[in-house]
N, C-alpha and C. Protein backbone atom coordinates (compact mmCIF):
# COMPACT_ATOMS: atom_id res chain seq x y z
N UNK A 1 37.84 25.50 -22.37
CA UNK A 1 37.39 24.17 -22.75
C UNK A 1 37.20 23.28 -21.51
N UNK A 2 37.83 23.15 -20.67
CA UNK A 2 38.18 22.77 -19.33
C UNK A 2 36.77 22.95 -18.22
N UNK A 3 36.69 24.52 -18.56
CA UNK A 3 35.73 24.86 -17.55
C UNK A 3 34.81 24.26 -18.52
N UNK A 4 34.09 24.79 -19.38
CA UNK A 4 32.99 23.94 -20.50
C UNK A 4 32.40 22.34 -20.34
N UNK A 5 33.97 21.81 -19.41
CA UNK A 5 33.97 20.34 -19.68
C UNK A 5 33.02 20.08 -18.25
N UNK A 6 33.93 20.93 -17.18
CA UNK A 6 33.30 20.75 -15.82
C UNK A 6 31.77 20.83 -15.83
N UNK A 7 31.41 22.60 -16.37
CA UNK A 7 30.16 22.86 -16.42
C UNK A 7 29.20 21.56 -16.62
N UNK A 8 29.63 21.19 -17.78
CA UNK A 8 28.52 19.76 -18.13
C UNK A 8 28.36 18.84 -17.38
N UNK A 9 29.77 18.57 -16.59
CA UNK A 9 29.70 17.65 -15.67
C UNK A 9 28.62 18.13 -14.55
N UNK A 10 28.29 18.93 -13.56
CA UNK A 10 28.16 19.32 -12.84
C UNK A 10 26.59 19.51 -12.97
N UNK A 11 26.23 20.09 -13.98
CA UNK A 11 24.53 20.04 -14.70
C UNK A 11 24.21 18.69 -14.96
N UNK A 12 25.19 17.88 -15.46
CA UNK A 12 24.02 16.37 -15.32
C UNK A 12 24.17 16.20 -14.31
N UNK A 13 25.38 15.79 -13.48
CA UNK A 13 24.91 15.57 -12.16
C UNK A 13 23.59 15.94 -11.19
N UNK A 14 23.51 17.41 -11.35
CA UNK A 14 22.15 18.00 -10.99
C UNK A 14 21.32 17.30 -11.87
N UNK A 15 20.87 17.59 -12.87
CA UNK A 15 20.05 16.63 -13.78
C UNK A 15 19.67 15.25 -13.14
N UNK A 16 20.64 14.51 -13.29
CA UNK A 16 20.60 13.39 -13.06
C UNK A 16 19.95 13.02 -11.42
N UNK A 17 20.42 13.84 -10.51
CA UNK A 17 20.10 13.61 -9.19
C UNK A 17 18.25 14.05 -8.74
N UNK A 18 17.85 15.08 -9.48
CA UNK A 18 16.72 15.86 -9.57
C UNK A 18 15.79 14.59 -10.67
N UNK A 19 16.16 13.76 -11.54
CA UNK A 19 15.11 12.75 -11.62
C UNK A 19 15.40 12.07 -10.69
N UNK A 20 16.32 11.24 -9.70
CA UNK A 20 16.56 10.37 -8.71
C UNK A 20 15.43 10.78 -7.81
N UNK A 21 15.05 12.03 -7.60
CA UNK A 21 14.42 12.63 -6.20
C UNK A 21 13.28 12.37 -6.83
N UNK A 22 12.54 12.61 -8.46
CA UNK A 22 11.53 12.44 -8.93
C UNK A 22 10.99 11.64 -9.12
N UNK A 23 11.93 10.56 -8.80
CA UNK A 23 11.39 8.61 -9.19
C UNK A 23 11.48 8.45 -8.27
N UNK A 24 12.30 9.17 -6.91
CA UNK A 24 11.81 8.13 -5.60
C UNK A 24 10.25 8.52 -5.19
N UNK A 25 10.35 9.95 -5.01
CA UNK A 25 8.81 10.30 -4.68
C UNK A 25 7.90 9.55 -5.34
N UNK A 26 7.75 9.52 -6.42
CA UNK A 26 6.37 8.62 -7.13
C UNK A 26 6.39 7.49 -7.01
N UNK A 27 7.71 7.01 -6.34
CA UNK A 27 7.59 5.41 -6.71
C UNK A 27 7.15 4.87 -5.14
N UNK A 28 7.86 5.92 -4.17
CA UNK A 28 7.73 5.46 -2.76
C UNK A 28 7.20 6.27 -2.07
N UNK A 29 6.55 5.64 -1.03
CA UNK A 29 5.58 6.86 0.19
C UNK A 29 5.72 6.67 1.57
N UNK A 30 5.85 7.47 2.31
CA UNK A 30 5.81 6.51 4.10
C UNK A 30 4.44 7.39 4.20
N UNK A 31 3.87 6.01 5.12
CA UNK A 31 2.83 6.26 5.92
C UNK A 31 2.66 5.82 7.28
N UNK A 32 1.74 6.26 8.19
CA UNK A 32 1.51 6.17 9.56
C UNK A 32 0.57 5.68 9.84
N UNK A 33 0.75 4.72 10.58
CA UNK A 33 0.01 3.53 10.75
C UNK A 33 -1.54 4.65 11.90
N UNK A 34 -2.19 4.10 11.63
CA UNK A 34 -3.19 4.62 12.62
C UNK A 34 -4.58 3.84 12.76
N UNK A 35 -4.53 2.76 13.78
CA UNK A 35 -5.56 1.59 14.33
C UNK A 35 -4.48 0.63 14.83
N UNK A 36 -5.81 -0.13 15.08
CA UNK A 36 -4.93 -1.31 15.62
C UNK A 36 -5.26 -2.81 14.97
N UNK A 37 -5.41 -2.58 13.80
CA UNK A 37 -5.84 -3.87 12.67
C UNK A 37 -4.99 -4.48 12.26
N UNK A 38 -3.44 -3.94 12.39
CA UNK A 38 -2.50 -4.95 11.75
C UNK A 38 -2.05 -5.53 13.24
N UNK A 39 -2.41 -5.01 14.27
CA UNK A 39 -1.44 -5.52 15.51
C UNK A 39 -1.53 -7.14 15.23
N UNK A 40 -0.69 -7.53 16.29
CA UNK A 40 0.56 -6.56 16.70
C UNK A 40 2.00 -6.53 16.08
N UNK A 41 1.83 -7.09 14.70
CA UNK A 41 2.59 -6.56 13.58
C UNK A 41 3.11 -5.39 13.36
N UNK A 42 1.82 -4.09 13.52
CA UNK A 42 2.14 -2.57 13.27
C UNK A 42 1.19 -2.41 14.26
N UNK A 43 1.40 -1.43 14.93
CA UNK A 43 0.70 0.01 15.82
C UNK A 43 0.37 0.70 15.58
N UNK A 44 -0.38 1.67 15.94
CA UNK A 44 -0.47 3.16 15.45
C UNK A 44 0.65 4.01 15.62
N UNK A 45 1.20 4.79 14.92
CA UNK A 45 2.51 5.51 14.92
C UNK A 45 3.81 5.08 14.70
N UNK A 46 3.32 3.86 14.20
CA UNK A 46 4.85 3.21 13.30
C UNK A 46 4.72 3.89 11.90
N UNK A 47 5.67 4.03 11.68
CA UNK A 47 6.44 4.68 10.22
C UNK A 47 6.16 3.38 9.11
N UNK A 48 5.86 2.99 7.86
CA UNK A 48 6.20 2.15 6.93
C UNK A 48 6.37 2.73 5.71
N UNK A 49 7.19 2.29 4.98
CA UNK A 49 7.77 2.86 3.78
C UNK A 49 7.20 1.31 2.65
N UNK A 50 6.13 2.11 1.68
CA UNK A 50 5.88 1.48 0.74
C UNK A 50 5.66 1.63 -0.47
N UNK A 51 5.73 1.00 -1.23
CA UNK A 51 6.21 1.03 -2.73
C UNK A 51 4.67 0.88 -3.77
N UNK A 52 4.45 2.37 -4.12
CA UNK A 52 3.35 2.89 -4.90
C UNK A 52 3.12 1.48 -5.93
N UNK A 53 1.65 1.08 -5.99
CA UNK A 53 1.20 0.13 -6.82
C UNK A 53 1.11 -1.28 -6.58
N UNK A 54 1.07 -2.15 -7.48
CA UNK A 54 0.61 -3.13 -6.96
C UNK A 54 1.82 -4.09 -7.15
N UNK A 55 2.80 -3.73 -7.38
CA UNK A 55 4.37 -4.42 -7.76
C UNK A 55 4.58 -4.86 -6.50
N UNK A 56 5.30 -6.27 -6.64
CA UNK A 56 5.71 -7.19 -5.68
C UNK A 56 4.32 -7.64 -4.54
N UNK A 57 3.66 -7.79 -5.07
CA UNK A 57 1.77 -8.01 -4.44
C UNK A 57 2.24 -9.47 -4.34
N UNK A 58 1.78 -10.20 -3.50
CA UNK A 58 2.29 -11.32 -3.36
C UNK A 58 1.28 -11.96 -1.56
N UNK A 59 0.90 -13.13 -1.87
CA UNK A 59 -0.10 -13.47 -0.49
C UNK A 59 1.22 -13.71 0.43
N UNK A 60 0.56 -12.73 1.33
CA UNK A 60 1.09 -12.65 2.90
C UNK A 60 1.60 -11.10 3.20
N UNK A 61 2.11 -10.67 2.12
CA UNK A 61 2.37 -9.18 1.84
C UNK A 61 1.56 -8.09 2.32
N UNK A 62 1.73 -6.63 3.37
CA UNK A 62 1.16 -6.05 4.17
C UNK A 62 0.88 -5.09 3.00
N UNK A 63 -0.45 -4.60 2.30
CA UNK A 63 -0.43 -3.29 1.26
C UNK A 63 -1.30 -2.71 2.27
N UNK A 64 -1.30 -1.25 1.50
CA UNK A 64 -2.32 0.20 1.50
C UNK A 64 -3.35 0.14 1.04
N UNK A 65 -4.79 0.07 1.10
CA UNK A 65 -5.63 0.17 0.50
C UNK A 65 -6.61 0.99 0.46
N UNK A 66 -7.58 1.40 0.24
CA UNK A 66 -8.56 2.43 0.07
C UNK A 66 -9.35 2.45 0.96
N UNK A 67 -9.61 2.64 1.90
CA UNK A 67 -10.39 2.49 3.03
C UNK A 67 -11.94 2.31 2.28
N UNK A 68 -12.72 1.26 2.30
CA UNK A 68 -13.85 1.50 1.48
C UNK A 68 -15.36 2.10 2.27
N UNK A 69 -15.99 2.27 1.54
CA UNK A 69 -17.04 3.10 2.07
C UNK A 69 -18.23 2.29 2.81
N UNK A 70 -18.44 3.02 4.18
CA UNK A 70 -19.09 1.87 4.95
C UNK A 70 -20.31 1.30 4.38
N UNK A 71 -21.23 2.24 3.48
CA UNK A 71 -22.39 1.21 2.88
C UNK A 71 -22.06 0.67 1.58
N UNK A 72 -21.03 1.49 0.36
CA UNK A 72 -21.37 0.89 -0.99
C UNK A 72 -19.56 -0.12 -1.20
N UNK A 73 -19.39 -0.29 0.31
CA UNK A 73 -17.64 -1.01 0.03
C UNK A 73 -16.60 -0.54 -1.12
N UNK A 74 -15.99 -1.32 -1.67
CA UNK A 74 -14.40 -0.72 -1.99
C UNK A 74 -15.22 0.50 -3.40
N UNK A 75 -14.40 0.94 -4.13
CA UNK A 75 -14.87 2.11 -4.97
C UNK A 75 -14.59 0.67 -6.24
N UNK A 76 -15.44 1.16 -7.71
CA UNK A 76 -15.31 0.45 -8.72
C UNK A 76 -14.80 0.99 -9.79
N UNK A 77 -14.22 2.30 -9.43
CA UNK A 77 -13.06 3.23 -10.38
C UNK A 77 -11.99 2.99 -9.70
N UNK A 78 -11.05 2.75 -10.71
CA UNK A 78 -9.25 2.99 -10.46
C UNK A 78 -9.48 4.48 -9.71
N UNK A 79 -8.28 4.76 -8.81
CA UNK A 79 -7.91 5.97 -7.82
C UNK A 79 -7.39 6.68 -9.04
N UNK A 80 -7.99 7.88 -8.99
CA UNK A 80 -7.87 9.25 -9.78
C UNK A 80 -6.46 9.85 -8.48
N UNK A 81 -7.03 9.85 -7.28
CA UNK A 81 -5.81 11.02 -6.81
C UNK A 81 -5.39 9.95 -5.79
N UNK A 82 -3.80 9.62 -5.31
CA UNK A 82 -3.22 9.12 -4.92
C UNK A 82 -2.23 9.21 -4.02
N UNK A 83 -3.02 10.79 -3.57
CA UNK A 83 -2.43 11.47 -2.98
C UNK A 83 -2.62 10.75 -1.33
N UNK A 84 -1.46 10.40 -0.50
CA UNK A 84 -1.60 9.98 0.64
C UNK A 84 -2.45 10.99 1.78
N UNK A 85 -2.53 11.97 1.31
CA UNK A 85 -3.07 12.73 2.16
C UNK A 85 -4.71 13.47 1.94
N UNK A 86 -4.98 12.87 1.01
CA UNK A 86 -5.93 13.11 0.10
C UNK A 86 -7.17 11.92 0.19
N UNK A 87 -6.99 10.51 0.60
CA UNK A 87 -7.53 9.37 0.63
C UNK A 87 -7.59 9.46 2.24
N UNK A 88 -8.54 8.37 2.82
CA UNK A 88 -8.52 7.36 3.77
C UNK A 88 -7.72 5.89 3.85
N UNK A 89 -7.23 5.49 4.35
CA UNK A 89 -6.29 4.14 4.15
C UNK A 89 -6.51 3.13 5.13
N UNK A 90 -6.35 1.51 4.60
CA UNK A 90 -6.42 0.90 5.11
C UNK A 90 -4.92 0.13 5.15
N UNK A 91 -4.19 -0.45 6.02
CA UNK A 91 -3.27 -1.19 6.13
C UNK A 91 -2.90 -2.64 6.64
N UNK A 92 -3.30 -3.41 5.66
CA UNK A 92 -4.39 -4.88 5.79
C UNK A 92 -2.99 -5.94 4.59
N UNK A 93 -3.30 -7.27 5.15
CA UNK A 93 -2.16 -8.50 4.77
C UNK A 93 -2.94 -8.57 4.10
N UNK A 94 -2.57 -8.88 2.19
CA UNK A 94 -3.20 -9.76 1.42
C UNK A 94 -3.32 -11.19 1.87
N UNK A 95 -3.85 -12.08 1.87
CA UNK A 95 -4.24 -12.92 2.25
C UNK A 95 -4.78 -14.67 1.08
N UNK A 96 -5.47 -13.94 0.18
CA UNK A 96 -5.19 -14.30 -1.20
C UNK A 96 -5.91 -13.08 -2.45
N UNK A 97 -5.19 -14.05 -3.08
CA UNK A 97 -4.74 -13.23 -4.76
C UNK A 97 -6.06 -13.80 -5.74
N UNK A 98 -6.13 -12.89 -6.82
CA UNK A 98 -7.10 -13.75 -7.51
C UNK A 98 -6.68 -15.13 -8.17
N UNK A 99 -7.82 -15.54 -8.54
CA UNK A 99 -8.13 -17.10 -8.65
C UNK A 99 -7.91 -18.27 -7.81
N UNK A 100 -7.20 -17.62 -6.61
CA UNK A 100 -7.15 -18.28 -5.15
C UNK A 100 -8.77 -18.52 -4.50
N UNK A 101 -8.69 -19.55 -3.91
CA UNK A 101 -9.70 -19.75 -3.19
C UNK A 101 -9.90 -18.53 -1.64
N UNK A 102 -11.19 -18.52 -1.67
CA UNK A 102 -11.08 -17.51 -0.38
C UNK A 102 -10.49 -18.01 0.79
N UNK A 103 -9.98 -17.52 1.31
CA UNK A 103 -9.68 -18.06 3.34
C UNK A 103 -10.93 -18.47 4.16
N UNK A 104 -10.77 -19.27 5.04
CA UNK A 104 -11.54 -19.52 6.02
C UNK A 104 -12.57 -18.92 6.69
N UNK A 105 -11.59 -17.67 6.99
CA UNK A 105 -12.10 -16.06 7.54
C UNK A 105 -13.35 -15.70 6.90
N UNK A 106 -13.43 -15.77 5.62
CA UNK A 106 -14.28 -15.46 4.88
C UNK A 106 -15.72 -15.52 4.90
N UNK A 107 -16.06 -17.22 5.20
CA UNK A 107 -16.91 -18.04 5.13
C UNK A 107 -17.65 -18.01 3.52
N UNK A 108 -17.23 -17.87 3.07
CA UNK A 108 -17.26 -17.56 1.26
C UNK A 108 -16.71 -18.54 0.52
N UNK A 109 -17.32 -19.53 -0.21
CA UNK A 109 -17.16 -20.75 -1.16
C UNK A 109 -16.12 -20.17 -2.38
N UNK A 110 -15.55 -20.39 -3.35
CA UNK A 110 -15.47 -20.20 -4.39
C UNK A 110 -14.13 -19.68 -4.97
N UNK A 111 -13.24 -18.55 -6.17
CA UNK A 111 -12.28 -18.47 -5.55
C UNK A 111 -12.29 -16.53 -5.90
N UNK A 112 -11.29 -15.68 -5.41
CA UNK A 112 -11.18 -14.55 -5.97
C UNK A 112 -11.44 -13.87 -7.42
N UNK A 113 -11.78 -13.17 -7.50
CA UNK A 113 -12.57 -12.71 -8.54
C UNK A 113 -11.08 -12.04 -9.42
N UNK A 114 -10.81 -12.21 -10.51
CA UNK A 114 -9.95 -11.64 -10.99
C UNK A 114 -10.00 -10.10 -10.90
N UNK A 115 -8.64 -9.79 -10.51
CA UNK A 115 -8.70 -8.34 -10.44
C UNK A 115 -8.54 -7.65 -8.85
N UNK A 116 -9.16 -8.71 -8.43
CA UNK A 116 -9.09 -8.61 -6.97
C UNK A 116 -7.80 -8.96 -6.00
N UNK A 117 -8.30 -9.13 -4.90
CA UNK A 117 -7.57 -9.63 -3.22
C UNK A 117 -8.12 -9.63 -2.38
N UNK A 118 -8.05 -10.79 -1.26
CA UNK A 118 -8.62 -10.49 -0.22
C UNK A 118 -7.81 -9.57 0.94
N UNK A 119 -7.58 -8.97 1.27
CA UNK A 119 -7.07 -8.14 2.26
C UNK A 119 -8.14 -8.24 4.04
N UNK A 120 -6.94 -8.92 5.11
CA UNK A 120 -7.23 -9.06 6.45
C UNK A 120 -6.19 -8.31 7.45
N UNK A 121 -6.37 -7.94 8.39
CA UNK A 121 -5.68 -7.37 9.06
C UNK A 121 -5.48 -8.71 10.23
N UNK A 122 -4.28 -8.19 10.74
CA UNK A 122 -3.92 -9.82 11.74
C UNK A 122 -4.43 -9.68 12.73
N UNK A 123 -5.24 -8.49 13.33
CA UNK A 123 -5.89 -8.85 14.75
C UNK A 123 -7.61 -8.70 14.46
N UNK A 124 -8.28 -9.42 14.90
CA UNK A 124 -9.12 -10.60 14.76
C UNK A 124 -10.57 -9.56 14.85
N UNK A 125 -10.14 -8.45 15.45
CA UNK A 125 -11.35 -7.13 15.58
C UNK A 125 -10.92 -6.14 13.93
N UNK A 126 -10.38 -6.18 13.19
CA UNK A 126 -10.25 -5.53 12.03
C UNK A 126 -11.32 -5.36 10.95
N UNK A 127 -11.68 -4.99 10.43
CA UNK A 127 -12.53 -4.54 9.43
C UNK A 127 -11.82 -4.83 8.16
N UNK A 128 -12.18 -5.28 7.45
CA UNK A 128 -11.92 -5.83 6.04
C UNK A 128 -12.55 -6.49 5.00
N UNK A 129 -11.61 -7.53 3.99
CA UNK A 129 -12.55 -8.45 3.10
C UNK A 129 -14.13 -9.06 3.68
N UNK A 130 -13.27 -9.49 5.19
CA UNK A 130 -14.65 -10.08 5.97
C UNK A 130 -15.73 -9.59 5.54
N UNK A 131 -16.01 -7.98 5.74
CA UNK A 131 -17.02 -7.48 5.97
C UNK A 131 -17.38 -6.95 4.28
N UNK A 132 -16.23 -6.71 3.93
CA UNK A 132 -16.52 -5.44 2.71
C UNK A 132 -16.37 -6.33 1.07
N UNK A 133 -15.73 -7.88 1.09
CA UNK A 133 -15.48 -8.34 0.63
C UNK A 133 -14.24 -8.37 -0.14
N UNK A 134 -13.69 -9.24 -1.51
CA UNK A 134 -12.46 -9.00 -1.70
C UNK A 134 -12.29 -7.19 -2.64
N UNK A 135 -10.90 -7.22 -2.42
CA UNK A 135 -11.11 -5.38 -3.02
C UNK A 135 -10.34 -5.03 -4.16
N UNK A 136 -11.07 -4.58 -4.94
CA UNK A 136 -9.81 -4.60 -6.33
C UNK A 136 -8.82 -3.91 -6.36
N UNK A 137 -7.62 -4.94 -7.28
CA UNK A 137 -6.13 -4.62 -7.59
C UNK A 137 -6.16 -2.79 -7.50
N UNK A 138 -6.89 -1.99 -7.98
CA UNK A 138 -6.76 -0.73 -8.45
C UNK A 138 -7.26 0.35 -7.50
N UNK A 139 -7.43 -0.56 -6.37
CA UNK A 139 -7.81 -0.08 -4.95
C UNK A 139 -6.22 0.35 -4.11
N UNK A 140 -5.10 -0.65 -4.44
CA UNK A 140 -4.60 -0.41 -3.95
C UNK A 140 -3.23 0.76 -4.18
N UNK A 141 -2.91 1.15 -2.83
CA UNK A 141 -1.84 2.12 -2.69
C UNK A 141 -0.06 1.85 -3.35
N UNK A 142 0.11 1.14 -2.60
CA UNK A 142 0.81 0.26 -2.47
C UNK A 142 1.34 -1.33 -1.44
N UNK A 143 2.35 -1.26 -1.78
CA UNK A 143 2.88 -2.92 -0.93
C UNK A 143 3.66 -2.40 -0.04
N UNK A 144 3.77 -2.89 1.63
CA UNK A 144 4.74 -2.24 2.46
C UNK A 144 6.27 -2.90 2.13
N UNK A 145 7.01 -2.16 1.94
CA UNK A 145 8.32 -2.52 1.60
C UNK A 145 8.99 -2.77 3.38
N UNK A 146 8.71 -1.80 3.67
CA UNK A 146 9.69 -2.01 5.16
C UNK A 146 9.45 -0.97 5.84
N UNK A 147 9.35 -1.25 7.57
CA UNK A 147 8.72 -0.51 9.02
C UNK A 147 10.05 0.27 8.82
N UNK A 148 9.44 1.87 9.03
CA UNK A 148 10.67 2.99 9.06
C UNK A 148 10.98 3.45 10.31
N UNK A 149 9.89 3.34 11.52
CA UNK A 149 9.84 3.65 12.88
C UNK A 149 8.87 2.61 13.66
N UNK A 150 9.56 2.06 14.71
CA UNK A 150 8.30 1.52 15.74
C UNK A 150 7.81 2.74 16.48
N UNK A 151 6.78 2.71 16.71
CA UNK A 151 5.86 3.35 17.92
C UNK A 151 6.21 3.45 19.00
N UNK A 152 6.57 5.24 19.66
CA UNK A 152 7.42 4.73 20.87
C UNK A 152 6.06 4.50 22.62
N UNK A 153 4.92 4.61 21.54
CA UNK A 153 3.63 4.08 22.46
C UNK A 153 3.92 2.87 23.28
N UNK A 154 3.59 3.32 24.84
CA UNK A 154 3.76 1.69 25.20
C UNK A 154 2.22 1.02 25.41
């Protein structure tokens, strides 16, 4: 009875730990920074650990986004595969949210299109909303939660 009791113990534990590993993976991703569009915030070869989707999206907040395509810009389907290794990425500050008015940067009257964001990178040569305009919610990867490695680049 004893051993019976342990056994169970010991299988949820496994159980239990084997969804822990299954909800962190889907929920969280690190990625590697590669340009120099967020400098000098992020580098190329800094580590960031961020949190799949559009949870905790918030203006000023660093997300993942879809790298969009140089002639037809961001895609107008939600991401089928989400696979980090599978996409191109962009790693760009929301800047504003929908029904916000655009930024300065912009030179664009009016305000965000629901559904959307504007996404800028903080150094001033970056590729972004500027060019590609604002990019929809379903574009994005996720929100950077927090830098896992600086770049030991000097």
């Amino acid at each position: 009875m004893i051993r019976l009791f342990w056994l169970a113990i010991v299988t949820s534990t496994f159980l239990m730990a084997a969804i822990g590993v299954f909800w962190v993976q889907r929920s969280f991703v690190a990625v590697t920074v590669n340009g120099l569009s967020m400098s000098p915030a992020f580098e190329t070869g800094d580590r960031v650990l961020i949190r799949r989707g559009s949870r905790g999206l918030r203006k000023g907040r660093v997300v993942v986004v879809v790298r969009p395509d140089i002639e037809t810009g961001w895609g107008s389907k939600p991401l089928e595969d989400r696979d980090v290794d599978a996409n191109r990425w962009y790693i760009k500050r929301a800047v504003a949210l929908s029904g916000e008015s655009f930024p300065e940067q912009m030179k664009k009257d009016g305000v965000v299109p629901d559904g959307h964001i504007v996404v800028i990178g903080d150094n001033l040569r970056s590729v972004d909303s500027k060019q590609h305009g604002p990019c929809p919610t379903h574009q994005v990867l996720g929100v950077v939660v927090r830098r896992l490695t600086r770049s030991t680049a000097a």
